[in-house]
C-alpha atoms as a PDB file:
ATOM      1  CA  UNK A   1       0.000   0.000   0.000  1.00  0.00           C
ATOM      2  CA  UNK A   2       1.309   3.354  -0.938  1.00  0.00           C
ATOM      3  CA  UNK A   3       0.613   6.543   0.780  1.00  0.00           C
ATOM      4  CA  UNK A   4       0.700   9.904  -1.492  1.00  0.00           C
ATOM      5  CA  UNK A   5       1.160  13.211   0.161  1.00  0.00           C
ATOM      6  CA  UNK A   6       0.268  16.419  -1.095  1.00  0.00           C
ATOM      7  CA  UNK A   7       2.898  19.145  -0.905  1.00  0.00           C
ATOM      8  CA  UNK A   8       1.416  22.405  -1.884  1.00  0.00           C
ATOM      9  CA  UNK A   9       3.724  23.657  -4.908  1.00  0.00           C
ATOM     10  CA  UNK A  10       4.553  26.957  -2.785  1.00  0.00           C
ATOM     11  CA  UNK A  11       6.016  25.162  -0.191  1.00  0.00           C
ATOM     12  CA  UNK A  12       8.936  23.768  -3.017  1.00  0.00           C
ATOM     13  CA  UNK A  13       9.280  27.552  -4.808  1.00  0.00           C
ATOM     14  CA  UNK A  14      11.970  29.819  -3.606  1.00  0.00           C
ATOM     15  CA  UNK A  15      12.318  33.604  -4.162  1.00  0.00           C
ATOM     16  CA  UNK A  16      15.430  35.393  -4.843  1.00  0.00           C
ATOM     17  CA  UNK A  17      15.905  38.885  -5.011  1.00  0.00           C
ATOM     18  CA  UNK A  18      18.635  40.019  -7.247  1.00  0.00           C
ATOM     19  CA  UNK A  19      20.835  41.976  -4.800  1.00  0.00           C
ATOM     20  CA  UNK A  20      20.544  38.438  -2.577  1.00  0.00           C
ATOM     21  CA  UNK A  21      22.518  36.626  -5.700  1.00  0.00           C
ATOM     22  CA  UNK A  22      24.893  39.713  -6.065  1.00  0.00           C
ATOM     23  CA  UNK A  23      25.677  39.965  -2.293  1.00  0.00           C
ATOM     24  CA  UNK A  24      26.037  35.999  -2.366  1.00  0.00           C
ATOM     25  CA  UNK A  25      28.506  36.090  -5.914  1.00  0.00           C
ATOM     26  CA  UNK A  26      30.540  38.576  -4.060  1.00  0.00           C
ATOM     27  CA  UNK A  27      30.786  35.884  -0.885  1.00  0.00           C
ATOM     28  CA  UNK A  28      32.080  33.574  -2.626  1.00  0.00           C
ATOM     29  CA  UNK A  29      35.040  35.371  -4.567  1.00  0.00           C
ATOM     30  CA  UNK A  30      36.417  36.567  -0.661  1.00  0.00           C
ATOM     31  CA  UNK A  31      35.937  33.050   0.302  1.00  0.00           C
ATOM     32  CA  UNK A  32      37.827  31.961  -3.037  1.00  0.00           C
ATOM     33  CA  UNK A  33      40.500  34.681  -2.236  1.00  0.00           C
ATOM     34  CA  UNK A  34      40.811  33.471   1.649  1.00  0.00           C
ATOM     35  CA  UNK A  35      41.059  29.614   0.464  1.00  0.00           C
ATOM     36  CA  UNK A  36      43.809  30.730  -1.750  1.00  0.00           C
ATOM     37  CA  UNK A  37      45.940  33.331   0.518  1.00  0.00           C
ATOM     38  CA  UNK A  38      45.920  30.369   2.677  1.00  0.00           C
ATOM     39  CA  UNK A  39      47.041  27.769   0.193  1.00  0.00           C
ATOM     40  CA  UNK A  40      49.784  30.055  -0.490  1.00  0.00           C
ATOM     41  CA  UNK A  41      50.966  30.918   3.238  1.00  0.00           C
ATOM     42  CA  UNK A  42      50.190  27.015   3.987  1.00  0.00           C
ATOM     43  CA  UNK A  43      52.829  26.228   1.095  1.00  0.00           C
ATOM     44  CA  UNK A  44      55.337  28.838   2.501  1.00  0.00           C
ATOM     45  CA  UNK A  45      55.587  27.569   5.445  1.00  0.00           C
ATOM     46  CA  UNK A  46      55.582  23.768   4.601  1.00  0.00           C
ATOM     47  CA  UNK A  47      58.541  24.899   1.938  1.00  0.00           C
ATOM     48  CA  UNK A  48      60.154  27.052   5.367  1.00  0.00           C
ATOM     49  CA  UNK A  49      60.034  23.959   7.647  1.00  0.00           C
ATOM     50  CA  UNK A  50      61.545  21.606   5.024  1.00  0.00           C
ATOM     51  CA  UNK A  51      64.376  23.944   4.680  1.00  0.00           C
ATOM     52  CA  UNK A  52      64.679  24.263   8.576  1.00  0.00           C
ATOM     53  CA  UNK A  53      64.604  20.456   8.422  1.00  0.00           C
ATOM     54  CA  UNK A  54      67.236  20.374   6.318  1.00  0.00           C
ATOM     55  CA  UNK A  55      69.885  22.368   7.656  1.00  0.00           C
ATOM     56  CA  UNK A  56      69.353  20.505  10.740  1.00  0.00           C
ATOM     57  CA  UNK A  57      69.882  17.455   9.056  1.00  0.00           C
ATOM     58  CA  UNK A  58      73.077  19.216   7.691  1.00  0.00           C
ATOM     59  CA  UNK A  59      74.307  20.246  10.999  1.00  0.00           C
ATOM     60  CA  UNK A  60      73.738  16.896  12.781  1.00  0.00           C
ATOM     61  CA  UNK A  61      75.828  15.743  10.071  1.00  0.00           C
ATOM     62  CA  UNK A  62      72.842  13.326   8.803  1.00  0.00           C
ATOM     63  CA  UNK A  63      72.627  14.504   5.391  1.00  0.00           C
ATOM     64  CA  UNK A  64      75.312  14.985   3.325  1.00  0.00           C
ATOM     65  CA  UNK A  65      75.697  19.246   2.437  1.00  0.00           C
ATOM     66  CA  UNK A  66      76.625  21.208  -0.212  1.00  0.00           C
ATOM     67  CA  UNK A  67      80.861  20.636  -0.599  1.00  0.00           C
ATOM     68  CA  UNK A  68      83.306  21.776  -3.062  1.00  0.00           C
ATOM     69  CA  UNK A  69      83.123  18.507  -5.644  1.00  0.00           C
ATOM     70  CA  UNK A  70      82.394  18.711  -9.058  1.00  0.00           C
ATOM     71  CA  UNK A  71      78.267  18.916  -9.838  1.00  0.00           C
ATOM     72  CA  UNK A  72      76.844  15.162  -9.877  1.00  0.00           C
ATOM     73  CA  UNK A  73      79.370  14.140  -7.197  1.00  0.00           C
ATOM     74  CA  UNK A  74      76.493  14.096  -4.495  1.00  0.00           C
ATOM     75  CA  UNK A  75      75.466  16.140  -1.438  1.00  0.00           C
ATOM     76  CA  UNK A  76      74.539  19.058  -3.602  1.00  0.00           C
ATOM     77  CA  UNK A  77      72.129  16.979  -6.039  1.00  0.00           C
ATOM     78  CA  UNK A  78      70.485  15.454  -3.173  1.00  0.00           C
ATOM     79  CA  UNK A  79      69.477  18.784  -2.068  1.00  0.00           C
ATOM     80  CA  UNK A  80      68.225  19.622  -5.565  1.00  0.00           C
ATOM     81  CA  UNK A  81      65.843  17.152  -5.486  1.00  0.00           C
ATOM     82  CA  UNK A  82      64.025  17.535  -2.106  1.00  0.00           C
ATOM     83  CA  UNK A  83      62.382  14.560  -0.628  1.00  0.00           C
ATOM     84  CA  UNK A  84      59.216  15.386  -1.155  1.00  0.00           C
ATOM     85  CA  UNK A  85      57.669  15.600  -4.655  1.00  0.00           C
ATOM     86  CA  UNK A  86      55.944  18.460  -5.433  1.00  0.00           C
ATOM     87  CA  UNK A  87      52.321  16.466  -5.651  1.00  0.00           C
ATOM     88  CA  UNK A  88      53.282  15.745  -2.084  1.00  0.00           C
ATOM     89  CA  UNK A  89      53.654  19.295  -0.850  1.00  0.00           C
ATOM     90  CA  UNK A  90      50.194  20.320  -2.686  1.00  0.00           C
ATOM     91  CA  UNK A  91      48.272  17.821  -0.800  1.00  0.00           C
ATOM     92  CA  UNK A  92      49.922  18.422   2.477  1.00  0.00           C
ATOM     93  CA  UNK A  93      48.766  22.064   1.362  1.00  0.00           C
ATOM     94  CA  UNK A  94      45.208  20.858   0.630  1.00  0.00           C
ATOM     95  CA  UNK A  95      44.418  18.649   3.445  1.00  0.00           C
ATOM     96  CA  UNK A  96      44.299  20.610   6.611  1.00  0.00           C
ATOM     97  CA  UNK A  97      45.491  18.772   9.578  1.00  0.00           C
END
């Protein structure tokens, strides 16, 4: 047995007044703006830490640093290529903790 219910079609209509949608367009590009300042300052830092992490490393003498060899001889190229990849660092960036 199936029971039907009558909702009166006013109760599903919504009214918007123009200056509602303008005021809520203008919302959302702030909010876009704050997501992104904070994407940005979230990356900065994450990139600042590594490179604190890093010169610790150095300093503890657990990673090998920069030296006077040729390029390609080590240290140096292993600094080039930080640790984490790139795709790494954006979703550290996008997932907040």
């Amino acid at each position: 047995m199936q029971i039907q219910h009558m909702i009166p079609l006013q109760a599903l209509s919504v009214n918007l007044r123009q200056q509602t949608l303008d005021n809520a367009g203008r919302n959302i590009t702030r909010l876009n703006s704050a997501i992104e300042r904070a994407k940005s300052t979230d990356a900065q830092r994450l990139k600042d830490e590594y490179q604190r992490l890093v010169r610790g490393l150095q300093t503890q003498g657990n990673l090998p640093s920069a030296d006077p060899r040729p390029a390609g001889a080590g240290g140096e190229d292993w600094l080039a290529n930080p640790a984490l990849p790139e795709d790494i660092m954006r979703e550290a960036v996008r997932r907040p903790c």
